[in-house]
C-alpha atoms as a PDB file:
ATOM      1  CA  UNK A   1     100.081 115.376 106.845  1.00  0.00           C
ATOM      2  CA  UNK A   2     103.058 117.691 107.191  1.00  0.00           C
ATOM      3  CA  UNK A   3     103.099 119.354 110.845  1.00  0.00           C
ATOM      4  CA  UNK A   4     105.851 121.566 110.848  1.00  0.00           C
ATOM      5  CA  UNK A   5     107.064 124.752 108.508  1.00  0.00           C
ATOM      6  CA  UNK A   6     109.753 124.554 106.172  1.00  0.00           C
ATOM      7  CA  UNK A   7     111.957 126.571 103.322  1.00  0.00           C
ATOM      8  CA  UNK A   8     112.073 124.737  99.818  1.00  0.00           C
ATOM      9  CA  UNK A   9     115.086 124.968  97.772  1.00  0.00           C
ATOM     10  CA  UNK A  10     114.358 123.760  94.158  1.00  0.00           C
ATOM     11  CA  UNK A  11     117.475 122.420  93.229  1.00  0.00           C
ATOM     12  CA  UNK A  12     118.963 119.032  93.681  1.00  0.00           C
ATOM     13  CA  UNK A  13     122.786 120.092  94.902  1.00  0.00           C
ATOM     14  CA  UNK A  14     123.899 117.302  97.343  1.00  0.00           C
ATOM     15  CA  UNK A  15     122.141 114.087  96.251  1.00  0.00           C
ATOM     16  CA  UNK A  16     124.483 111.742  95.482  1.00  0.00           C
ATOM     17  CA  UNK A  17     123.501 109.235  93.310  1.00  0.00           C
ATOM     18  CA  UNK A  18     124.859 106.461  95.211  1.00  0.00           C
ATOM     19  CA  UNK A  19     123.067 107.381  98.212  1.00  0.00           C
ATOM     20  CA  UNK A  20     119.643 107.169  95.967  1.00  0.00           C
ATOM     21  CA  UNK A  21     120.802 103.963  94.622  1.00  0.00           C
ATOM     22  CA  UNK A  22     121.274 101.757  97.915  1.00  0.00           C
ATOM     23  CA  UNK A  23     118.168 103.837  99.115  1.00  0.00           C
ATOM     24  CA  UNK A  24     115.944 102.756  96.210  1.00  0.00           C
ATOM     25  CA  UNK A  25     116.676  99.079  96.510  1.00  0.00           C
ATOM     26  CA  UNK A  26     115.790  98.723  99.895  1.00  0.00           C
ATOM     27  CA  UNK A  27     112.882 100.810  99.423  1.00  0.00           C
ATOM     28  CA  UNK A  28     112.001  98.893  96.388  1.00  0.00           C
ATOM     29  CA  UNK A  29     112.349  95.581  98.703  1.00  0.00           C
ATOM     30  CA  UNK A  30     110.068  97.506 101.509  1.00  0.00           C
ATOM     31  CA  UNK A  31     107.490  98.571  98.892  1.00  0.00           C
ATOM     32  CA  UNK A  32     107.178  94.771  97.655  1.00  0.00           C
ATOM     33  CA  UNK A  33     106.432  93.285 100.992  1.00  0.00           C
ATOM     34  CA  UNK A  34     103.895  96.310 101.527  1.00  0.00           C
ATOM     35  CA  UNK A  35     105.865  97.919 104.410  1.00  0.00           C
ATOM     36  CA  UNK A  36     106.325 101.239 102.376  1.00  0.00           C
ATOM     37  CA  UNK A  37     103.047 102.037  99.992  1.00  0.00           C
ATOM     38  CA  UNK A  38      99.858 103.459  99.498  1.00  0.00           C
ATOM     39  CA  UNK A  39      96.744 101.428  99.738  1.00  0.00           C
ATOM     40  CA  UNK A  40      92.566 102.643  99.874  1.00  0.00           C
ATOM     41  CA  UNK A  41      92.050 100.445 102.473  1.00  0.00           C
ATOM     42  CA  UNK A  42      94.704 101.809 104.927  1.00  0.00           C
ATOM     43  CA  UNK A  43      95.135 105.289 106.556  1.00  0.00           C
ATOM     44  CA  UNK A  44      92.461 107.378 103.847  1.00  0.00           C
ATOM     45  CA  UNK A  45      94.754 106.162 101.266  1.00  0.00           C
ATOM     46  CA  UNK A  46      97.849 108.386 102.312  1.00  0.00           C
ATOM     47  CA  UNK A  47     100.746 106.867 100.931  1.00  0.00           C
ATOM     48  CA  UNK A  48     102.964 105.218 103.967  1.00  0.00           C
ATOM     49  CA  UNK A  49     106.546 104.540 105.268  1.00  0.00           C
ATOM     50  CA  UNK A  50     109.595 106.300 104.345  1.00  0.00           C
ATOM     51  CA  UNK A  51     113.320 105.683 104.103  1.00  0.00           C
ATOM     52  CA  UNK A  52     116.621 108.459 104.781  1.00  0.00           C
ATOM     53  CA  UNK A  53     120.341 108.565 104.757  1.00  0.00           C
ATOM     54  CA  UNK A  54     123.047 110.500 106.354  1.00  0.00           C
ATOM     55  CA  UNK A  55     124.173 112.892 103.723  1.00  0.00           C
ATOM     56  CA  UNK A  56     127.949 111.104 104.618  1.00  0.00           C
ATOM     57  CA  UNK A  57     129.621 109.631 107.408  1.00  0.00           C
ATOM     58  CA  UNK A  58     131.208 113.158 108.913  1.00  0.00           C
ATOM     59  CA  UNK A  59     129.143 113.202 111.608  1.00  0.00           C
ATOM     60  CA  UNK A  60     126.963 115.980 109.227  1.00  0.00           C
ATOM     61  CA  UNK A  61     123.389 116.159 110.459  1.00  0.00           C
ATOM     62  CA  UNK A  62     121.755 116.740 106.924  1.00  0.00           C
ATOM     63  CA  UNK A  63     120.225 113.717 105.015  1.00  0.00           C
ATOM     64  CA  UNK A  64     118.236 112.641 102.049  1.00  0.00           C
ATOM     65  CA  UNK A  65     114.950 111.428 102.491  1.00  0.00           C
ATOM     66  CA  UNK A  66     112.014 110.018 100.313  1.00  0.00           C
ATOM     67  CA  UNK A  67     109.689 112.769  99.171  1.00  0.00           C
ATOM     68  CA  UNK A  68     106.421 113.383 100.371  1.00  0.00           C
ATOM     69  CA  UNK A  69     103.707 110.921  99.282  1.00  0.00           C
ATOM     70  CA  UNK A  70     105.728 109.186  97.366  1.00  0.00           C
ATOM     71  CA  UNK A  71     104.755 105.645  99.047  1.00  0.00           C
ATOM     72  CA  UNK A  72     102.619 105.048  96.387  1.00  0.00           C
ATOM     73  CA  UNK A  73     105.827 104.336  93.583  1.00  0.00           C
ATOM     74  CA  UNK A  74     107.606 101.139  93.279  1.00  0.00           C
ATOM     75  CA  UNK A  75     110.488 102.908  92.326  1.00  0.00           C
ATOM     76  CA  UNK A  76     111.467 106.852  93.000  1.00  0.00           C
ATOM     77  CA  UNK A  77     113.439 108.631  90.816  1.00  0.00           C
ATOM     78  CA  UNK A  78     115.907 111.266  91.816  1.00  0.00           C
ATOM     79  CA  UNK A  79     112.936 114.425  92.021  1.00  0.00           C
ATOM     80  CA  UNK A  80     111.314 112.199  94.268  1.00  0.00           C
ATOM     81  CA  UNK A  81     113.808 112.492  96.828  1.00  0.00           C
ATOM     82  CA  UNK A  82     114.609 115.657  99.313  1.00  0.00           C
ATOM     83  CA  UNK A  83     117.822 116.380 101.338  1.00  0.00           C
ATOM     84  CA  UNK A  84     117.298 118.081 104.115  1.00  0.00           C
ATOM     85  CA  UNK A  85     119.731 120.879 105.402  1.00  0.00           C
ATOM     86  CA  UNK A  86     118.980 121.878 108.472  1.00  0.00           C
ATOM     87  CA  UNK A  87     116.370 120.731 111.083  1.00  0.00           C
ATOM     88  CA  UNK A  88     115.800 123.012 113.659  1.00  0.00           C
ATOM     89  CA  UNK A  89     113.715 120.884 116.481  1.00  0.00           C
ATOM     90  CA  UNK A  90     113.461 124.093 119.165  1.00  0.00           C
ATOM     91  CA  UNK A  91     111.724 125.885 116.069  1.00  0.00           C
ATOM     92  CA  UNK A  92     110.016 122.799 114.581  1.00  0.00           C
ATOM     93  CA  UNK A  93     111.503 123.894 111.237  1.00  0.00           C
ATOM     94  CA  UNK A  94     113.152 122.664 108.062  1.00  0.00           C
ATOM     95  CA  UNK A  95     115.491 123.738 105.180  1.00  0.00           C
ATOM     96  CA  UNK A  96     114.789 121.476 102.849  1.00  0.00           C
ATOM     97  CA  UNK A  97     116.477 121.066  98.913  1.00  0.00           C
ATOM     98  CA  UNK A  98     114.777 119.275  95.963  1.00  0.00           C
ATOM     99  CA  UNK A  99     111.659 119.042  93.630  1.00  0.00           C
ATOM    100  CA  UNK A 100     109.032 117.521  96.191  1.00  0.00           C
ATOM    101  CA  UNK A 101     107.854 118.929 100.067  1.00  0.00           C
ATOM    102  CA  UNK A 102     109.789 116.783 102.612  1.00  0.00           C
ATOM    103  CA  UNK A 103     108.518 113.205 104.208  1.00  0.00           C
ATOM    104  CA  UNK A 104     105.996 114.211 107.020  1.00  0.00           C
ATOM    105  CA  UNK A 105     107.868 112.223 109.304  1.00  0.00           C
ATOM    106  CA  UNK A 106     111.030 113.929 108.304  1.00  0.00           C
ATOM    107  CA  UNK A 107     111.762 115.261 111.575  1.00  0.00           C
ATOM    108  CA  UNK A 108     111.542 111.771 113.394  1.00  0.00           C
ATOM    109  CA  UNK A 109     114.324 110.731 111.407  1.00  0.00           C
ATOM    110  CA  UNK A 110     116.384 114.147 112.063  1.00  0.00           C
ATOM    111  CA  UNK A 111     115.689 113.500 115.711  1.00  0.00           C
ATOM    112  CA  UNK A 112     117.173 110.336 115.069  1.00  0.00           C
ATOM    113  CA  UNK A 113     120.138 111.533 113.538  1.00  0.00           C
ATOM    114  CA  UNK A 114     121.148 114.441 115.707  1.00  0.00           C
ATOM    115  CA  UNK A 115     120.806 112.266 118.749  1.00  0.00           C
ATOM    116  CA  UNK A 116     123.599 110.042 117.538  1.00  0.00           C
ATOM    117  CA  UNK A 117     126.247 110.265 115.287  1.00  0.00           C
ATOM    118  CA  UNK A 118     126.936 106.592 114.218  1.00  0.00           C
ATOM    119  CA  UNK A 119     123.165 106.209 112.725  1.00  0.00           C
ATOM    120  CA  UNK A 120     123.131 106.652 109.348  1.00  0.00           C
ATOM    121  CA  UNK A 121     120.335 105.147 108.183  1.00  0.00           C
ATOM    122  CA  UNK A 122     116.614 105.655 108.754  1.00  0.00           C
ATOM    123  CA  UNK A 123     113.848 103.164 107.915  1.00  0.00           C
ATOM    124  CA  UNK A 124     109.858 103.861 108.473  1.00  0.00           C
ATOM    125  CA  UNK A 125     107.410 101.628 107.755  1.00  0.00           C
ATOM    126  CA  UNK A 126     103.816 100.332 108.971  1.00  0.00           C
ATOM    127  CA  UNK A 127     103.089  97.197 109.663  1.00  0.00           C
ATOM    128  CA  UNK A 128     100.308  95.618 111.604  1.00  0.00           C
ATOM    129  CA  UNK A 129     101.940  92.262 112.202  1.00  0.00           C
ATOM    130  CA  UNK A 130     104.900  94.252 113.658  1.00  0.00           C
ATOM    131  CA  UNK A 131     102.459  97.259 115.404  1.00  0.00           C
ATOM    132  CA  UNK A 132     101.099  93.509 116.950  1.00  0.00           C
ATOM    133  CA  UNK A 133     104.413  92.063 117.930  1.00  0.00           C
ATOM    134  CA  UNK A 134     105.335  95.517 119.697  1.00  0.00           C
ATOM    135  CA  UNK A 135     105.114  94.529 123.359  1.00  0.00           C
ATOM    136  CA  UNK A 136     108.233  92.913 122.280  1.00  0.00           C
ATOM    137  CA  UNK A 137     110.070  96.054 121.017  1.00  0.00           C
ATOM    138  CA  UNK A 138     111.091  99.372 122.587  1.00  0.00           C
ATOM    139  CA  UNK A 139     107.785 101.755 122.316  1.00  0.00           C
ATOM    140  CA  UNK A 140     106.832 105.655 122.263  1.00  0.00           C
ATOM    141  CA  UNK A 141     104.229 106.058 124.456  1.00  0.00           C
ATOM    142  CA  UNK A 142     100.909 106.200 122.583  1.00  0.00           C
ATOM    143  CA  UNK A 143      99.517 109.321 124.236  1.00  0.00           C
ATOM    144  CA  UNK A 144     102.510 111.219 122.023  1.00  0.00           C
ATOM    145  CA  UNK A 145     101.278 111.595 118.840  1.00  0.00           C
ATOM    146  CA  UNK A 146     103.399 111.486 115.711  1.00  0.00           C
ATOM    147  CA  UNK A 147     104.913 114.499 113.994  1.00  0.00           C
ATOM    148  CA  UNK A 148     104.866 116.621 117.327  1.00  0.00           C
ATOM    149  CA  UNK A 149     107.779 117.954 118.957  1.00  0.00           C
ATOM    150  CA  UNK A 150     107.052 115.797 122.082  1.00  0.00           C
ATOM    151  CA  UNK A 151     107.214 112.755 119.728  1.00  0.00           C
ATOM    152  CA  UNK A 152     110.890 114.505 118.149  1.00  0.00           C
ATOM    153  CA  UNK A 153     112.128 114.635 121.963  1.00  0.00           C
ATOM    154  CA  UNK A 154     110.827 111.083 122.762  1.00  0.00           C
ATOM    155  CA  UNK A 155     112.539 109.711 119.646  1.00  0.00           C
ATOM    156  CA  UNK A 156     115.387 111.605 120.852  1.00  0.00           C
ATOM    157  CA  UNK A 157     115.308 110.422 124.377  1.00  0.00           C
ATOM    158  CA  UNK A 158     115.185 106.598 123.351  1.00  0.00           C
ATOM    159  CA  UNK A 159     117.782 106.849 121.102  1.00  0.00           C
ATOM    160  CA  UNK A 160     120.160 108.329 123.802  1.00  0.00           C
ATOM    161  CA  UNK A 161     119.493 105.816 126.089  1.00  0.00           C
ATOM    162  CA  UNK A 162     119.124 102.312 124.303  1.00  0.00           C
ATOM    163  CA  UNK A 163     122.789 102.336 122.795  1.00  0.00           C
ATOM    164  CA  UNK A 164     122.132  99.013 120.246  1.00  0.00           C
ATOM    165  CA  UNK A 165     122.727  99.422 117.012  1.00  0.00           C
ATOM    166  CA  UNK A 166     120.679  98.760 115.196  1.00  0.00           C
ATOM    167  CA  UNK A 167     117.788 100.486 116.952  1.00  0.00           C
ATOM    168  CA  UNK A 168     114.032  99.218 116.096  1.00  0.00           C
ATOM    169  CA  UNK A 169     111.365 100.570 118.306  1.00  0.00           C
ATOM    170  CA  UNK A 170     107.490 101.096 117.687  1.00  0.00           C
ATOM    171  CA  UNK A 171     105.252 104.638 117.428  1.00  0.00           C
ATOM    172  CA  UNK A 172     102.420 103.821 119.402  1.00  0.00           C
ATOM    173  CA  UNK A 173     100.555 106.900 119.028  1.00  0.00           C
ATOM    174  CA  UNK A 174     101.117 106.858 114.876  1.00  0.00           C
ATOM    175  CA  UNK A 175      99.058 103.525 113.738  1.00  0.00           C
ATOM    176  CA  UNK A 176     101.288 100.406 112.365  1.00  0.00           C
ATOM    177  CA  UNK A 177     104.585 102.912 112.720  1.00  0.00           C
ATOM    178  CA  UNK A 178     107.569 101.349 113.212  1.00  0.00           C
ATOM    179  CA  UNK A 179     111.037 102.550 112.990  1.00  0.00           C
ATOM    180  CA  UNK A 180     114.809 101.309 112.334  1.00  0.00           C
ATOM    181  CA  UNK A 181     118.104 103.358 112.673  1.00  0.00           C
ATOM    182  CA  UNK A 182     121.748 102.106 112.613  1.00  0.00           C
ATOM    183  CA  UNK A 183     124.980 102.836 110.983  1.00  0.00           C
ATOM    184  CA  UNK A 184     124.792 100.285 108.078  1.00  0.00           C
ATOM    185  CA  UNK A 185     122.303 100.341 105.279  1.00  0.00           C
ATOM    186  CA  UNK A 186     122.011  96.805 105.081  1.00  0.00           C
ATOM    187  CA  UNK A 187     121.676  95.933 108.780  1.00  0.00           C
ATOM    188  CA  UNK A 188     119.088  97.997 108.867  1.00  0.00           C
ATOM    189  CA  UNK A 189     117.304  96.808 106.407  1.00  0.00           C
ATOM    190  CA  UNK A 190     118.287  92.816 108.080  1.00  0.00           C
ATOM    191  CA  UNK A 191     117.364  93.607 111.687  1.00  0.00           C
ATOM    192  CA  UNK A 192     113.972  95.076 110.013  1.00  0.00           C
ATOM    193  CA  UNK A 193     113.203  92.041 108.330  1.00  0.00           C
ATOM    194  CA  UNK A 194     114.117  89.852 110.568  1.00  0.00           C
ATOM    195  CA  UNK A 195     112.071  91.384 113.270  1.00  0.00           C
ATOM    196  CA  UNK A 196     109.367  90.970 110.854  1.00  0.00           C
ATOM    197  CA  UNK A 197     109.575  87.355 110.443  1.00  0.00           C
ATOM    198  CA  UNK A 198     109.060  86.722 113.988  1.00  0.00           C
ATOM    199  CA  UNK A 199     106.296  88.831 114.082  1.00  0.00           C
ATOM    200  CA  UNK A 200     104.725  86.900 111.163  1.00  0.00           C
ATOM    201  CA  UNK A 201     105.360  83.295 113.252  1.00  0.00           C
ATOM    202  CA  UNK A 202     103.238  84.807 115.874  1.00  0.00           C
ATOM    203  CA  UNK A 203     101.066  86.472 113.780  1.00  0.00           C
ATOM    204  CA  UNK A 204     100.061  84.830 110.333  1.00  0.00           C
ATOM    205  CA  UNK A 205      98.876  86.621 107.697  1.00  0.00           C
END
């Protein structure tokens, strides 16, 4: 459910295909191991987890990020993707450039990126072996729920002070939400899956 107002653009200026193309692989390696999808049996059947980039590494604070409900597709073409120009947190609104409305969560990950320069990358998924194994993670308090401003300035607020890189931490108040940011692609995308292996030791399916 998208919580916030935003401008569509329908064009697709600024998505650079490379960006799409390490995007899509680790999305494609999320979606196999059912940490990005869209299932019946889980949350009404809304398609879940999302995955962004930093448009580059000039410390701009636009980014490309997977389109709404799209969670559902093992692969996303370009169309399926939006780049966001301008997130205004105060406002709670977007500028956003492409064929598809923006990623609900789209903010989170603009929080994410405007609180620190060196992240990147932007990795959500839901997972309840990890939502389990979150007493061992950093956490947003569950009485914030997701896709609020008070979740944006949470986000925000543990980004700033937890320097790490990579930085996993858990949504509490969004069910099975779980969130990775750093400056490379594919530590990211390690530091995700590793944390998910321990969480399956503890947890078996």
């Amino acid at each position: 459910m998208i919580r916030f107002s935003f401008e569509q653009k329908k064009s697709r200026q600024g998505m650079s295909p490379e960006i799409i193309a390490e995007l899509n692989a680790w999305r494609h390696i999320l979606f196999c191991l059912k940490l990005i999808g869209g299932r019946l049996d889980r949350y009404q059947g809304l398609g879940f987890g999302n995955i962004s980039a930093r448009e580059s590494t000039s410390y701009s604070t636009n980014f490309i990020i997977t389109g709404s409900q799209t969670g559902h597709f093992p692969n996303l073409k370009l169309n399926q993707y939006v780049r966001i120009e301008k997130a205004d947190l105060q406002n709670f609104r977007l500028v956003a450039n492409g064929d598809c409305s923006p990623s609900s969560e789209s903010f989170t990950h603009a929080a994410l990126y405007q609180s620190d320069p060196k992240i990147n990358y932007v990795f959500h998924v839901h997972s309840p072996e990890l939502f389990a194994y979150s007493t061992s993670l950093l956490c947003i308090d569950k009485d914030i729920p997701y896709g609020t401003p008070e979740m944006m300035s949470a986000v925000r607020n543990l980004s700033q002070e937890n320097a790490a890189r990579p930085l996993i931490f858990a949504t509490l108040g969004h069910e099975d939400g779980i969130f990775v940011a750093g400056t490379d692609i594919d530590e990211v995308g390690s530091v995700l899956l590793t944390t998910y292996a321990r969480a399956l030791k503890r947890n078996p399916l």
